[in-house]
N, C-alpha and C. Protein backbone atom coordinates (compact mmCIF):
# COMPACT_ATOMS: atom_id res chain seq x y z
N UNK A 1 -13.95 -2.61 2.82
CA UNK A 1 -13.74 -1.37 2.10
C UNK A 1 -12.37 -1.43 1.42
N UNK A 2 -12.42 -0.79 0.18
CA UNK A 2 -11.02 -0.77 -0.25
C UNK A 2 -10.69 0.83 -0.55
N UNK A 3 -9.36 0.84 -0.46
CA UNK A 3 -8.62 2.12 -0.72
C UNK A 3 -7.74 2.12 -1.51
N UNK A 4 -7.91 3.41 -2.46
CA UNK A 4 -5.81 3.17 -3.02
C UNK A 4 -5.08 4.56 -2.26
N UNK A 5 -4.07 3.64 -1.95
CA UNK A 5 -2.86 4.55 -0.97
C UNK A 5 -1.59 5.09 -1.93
N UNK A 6 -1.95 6.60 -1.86
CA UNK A 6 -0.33 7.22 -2.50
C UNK A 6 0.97 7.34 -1.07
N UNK A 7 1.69 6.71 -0.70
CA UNK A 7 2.71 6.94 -0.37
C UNK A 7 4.32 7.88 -0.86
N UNK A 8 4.48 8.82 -0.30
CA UNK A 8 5.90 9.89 -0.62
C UNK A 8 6.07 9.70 0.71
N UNK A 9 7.85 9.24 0.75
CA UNK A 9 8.76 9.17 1.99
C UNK A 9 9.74 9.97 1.58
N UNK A 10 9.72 10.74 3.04
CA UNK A 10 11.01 11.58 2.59
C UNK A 10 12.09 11.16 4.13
N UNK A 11 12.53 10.65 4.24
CA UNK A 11 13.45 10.03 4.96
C UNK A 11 14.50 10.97 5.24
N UNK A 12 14.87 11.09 6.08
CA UNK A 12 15.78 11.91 6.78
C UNK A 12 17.36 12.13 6.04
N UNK A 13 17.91 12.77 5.16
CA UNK A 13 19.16 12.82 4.60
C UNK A 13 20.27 12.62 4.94
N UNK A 14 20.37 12.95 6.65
CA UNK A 14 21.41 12.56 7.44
C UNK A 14 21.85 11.41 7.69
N UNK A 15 21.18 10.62 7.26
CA UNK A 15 20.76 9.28 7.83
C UNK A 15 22.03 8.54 7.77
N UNK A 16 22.84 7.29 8.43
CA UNK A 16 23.59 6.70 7.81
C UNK A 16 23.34 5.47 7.17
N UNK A 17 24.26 5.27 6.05
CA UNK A 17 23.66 3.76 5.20
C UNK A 17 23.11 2.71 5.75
N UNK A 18 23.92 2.46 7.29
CA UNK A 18 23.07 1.20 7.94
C UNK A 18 21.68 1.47 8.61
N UNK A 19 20.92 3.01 9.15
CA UNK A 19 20.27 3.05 9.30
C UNK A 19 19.24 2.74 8.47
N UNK A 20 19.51 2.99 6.82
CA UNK A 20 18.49 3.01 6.05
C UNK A 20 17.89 2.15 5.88
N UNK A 21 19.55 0.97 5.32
CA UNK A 21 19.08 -0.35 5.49
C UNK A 21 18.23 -1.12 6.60
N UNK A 22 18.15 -0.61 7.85
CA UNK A 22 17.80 -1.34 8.96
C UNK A 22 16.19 -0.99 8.39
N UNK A 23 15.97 0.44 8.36
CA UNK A 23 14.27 0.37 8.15
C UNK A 23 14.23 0.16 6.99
N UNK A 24 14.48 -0.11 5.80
CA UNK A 24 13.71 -0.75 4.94
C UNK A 24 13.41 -2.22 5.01
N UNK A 25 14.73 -2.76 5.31
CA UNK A 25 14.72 -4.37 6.41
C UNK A 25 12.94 -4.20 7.02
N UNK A 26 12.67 -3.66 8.49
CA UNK A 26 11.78 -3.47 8.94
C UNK A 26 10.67 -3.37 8.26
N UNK A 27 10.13 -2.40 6.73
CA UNK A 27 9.33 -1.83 6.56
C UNK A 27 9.27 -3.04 5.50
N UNK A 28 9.66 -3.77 5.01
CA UNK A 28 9.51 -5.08 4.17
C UNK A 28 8.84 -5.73 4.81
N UNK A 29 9.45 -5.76 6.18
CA UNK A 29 8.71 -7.50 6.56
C UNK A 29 7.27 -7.00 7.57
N UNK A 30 6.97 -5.61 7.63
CA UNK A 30 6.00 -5.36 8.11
C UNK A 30 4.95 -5.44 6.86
N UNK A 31 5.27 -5.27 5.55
CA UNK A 31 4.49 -4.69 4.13
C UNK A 31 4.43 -6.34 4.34
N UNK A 32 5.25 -7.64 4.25
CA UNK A 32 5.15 -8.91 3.92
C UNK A 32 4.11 -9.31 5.12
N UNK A 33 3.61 -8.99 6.27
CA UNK A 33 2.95 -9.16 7.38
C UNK A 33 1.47 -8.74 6.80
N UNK A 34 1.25 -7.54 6.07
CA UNK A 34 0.46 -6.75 5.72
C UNK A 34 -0.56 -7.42 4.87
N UNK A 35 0.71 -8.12 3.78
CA UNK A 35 0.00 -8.47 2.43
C UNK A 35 -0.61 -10.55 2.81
N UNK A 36 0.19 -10.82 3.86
CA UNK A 36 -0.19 -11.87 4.22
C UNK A 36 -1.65 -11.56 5.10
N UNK A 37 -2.12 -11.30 5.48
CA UNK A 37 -2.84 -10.97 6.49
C UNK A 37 -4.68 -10.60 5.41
N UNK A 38 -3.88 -10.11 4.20
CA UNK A 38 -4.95 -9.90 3.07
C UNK A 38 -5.44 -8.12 2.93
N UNK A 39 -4.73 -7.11 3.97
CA UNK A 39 -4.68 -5.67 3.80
C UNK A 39 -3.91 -4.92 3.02
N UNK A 40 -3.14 -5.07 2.60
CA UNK A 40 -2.24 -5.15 1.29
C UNK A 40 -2.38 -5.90 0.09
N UNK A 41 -2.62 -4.85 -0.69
CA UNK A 41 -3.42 -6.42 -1.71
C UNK A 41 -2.16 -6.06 -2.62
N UNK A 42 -2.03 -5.30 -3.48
CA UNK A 42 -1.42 -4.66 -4.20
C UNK A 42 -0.25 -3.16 -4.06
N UNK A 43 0.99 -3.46 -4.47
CA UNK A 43 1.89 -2.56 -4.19
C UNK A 43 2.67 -1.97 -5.39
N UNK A 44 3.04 -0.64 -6.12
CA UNK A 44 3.25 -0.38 -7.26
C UNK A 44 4.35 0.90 -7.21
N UNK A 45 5.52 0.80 -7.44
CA UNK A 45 6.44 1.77 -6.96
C UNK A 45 6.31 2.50 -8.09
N UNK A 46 6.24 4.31 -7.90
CA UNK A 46 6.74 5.33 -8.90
C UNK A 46 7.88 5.45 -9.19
N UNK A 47 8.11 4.89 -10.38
CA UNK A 47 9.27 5.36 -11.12
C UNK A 47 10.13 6.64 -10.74
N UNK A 48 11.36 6.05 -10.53
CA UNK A 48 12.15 7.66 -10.16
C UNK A 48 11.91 8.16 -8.73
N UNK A 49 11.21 7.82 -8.22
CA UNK A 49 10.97 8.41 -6.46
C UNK A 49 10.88 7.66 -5.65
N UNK A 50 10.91 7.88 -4.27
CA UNK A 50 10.54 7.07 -3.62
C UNK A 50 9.42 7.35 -2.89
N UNK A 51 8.25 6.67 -3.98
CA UNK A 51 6.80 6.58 -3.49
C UNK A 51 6.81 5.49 -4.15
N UNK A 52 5.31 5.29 -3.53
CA UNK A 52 4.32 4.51 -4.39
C UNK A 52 2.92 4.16 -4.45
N UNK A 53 2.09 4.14 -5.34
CA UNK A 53 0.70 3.39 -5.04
C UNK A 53 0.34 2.15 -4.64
N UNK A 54 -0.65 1.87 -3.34
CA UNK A 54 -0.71 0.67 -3.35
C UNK A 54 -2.31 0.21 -2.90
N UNK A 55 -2.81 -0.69 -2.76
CA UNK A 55 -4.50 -1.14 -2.95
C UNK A 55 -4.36 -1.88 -1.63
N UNK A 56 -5.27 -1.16 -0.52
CA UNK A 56 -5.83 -1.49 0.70
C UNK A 56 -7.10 -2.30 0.72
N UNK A 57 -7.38 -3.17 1.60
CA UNK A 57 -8.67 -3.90 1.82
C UNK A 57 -8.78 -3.60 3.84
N UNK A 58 -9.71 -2.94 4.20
CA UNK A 58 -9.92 -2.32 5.74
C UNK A 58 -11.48 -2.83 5.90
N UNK A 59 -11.63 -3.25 7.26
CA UNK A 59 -12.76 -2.95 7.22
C UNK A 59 -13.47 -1.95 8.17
N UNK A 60 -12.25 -0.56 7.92
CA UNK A 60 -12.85 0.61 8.84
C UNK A 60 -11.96 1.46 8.25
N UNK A 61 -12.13 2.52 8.35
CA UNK A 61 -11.29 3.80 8.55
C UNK A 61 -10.46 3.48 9.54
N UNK A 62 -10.64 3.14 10.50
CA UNK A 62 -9.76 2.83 11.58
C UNK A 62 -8.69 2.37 11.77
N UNK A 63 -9.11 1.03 10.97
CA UNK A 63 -7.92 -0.33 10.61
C UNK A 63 -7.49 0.19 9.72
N UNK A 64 -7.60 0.87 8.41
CA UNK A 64 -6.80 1.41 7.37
C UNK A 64 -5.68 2.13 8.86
N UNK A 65 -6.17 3.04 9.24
CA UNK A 65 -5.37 3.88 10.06
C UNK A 65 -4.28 3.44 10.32
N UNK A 66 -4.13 2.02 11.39
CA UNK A 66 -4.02 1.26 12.28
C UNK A 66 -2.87 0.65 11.62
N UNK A 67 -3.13 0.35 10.31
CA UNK A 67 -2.10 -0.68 9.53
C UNK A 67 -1.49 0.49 8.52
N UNK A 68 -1.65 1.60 8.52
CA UNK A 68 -0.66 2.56 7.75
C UNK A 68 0.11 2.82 8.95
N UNK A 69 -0.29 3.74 10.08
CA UNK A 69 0.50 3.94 11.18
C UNK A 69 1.67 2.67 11.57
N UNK A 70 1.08 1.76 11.46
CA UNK A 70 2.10 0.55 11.64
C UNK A 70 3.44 -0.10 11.06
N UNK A 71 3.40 1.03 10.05
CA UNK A 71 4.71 0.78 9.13
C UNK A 71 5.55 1.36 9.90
N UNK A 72 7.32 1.05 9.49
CA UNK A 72 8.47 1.90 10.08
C UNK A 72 8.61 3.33 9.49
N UNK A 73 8.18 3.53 8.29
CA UNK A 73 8.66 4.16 7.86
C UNK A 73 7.36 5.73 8.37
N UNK A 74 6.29 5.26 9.07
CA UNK A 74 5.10 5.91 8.75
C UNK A 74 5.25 7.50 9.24
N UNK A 75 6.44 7.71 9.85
CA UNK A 75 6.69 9.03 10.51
C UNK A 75 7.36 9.84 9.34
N UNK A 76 7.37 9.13 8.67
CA UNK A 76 8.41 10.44 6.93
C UNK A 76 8.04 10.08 5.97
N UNK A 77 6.28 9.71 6.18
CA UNK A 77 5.40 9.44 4.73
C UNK A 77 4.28 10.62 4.95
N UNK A 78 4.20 11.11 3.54
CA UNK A 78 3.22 11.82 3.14
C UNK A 78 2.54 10.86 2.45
N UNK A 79 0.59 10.27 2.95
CA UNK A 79 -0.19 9.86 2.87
C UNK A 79 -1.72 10.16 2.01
N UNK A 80 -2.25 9.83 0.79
CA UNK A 80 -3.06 10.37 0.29
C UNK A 80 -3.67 8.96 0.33
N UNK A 81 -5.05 9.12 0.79
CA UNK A 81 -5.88 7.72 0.57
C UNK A 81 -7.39 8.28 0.22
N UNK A 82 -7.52 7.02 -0.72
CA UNK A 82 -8.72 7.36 -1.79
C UNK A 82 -9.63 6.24 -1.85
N UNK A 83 -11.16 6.32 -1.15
CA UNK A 83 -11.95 5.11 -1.00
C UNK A 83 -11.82 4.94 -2.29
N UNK A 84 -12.57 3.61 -2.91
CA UNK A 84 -12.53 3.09 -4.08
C UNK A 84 -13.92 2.03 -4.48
N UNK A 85 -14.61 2.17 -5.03
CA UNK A 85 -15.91 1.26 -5.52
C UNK A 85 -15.74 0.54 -6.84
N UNK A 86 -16.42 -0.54 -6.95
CA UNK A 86 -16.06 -1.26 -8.10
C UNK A 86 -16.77 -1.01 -9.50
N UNK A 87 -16.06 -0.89 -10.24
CA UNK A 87 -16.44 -0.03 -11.70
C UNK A 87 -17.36 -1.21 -12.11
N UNK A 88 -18.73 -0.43 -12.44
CA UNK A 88 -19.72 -1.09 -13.51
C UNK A 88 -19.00 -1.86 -14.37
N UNK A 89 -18.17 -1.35 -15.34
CA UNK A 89 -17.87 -2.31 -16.12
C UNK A 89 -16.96 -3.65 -16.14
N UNK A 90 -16.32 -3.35 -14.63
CA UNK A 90 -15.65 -4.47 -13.95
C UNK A 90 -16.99 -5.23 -13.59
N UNK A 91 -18.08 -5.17 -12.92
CA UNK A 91 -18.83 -5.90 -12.53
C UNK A 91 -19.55 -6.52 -13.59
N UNK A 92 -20.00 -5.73 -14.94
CA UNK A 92 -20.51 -6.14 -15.87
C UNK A 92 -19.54 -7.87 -16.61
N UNK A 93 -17.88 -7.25 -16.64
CA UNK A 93 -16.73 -8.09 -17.32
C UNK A 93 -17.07 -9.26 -16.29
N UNK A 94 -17.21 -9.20 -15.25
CA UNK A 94 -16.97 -10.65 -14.29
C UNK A 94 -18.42 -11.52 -14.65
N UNK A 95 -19.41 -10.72 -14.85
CA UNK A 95 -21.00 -11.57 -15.21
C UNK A 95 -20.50 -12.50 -16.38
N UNK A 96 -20.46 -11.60 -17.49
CA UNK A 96 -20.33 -12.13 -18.97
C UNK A 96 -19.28 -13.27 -19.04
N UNK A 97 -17.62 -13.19 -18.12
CA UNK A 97 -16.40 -13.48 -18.26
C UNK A 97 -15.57 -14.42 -17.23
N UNK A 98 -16.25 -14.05 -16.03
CA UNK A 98 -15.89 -14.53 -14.75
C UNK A 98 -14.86 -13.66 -14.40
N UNK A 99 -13.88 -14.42 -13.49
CA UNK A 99 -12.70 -13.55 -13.01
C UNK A 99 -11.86 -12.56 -13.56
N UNK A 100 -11.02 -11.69 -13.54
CA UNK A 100 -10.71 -11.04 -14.08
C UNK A 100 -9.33 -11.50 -14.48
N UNK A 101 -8.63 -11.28 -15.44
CA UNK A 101 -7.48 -11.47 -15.37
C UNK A 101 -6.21 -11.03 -14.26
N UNK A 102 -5.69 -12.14 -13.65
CA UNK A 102 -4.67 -11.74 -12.75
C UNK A 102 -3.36 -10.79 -12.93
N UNK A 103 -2.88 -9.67 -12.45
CA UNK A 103 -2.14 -8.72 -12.02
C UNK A 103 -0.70 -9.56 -12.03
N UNK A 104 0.10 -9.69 -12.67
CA UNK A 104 1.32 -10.39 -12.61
C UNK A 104 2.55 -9.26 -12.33
């Protein structure tokens, strides 16, 4: 199953600089764990905030769960997740074309 994930962190203001740094440290190499693993496919930061969209591969509700909860940051994220099916005309482009062009 795939999903796209809106992520908004609102991180604690008090915070001090080395804390921040420590969890984003953390929340990197858990996202680099993520995307190795093949559940993270795709990651896309909003301009100006600190969010972002990014493209899940689960094969449950569960495991989506499982591997969002698993981030550092997952206690000061506001979470919107949106199943996702593959567009006719994506399926049509891959018959006629083959692969799709790669995401750089």
């Amino acid at each position: 199953m795939r999903f796209m994930v809106q992520m908004v962190v609102r991180l604690p203001g008090e915070w001090p600089a080395q804390r921040l740094e420590e969890i984003g440290k953390a929340e990197n190499a858990r996202g680099h764990e993520l995307i190795n693993a093949g559940k993270l496919r795709r990651l896309f930061r909003i301009v100006g905030r600190r969010a972002n969209f990014s493209i899940w591969d689960a094969a449950s509700l569960e495991e989506l769960h499982e591997n969002l909860s698993s981030l550092p940051m997952h206690p000061w994220m506001d979470i919107t997740v949106t199943p996702l099916i593959e567009h006719p005309s994506e399926i049509e482009f891959k018959e006629l074309y083959g692969a799709l062009p790669a995401l750089d």
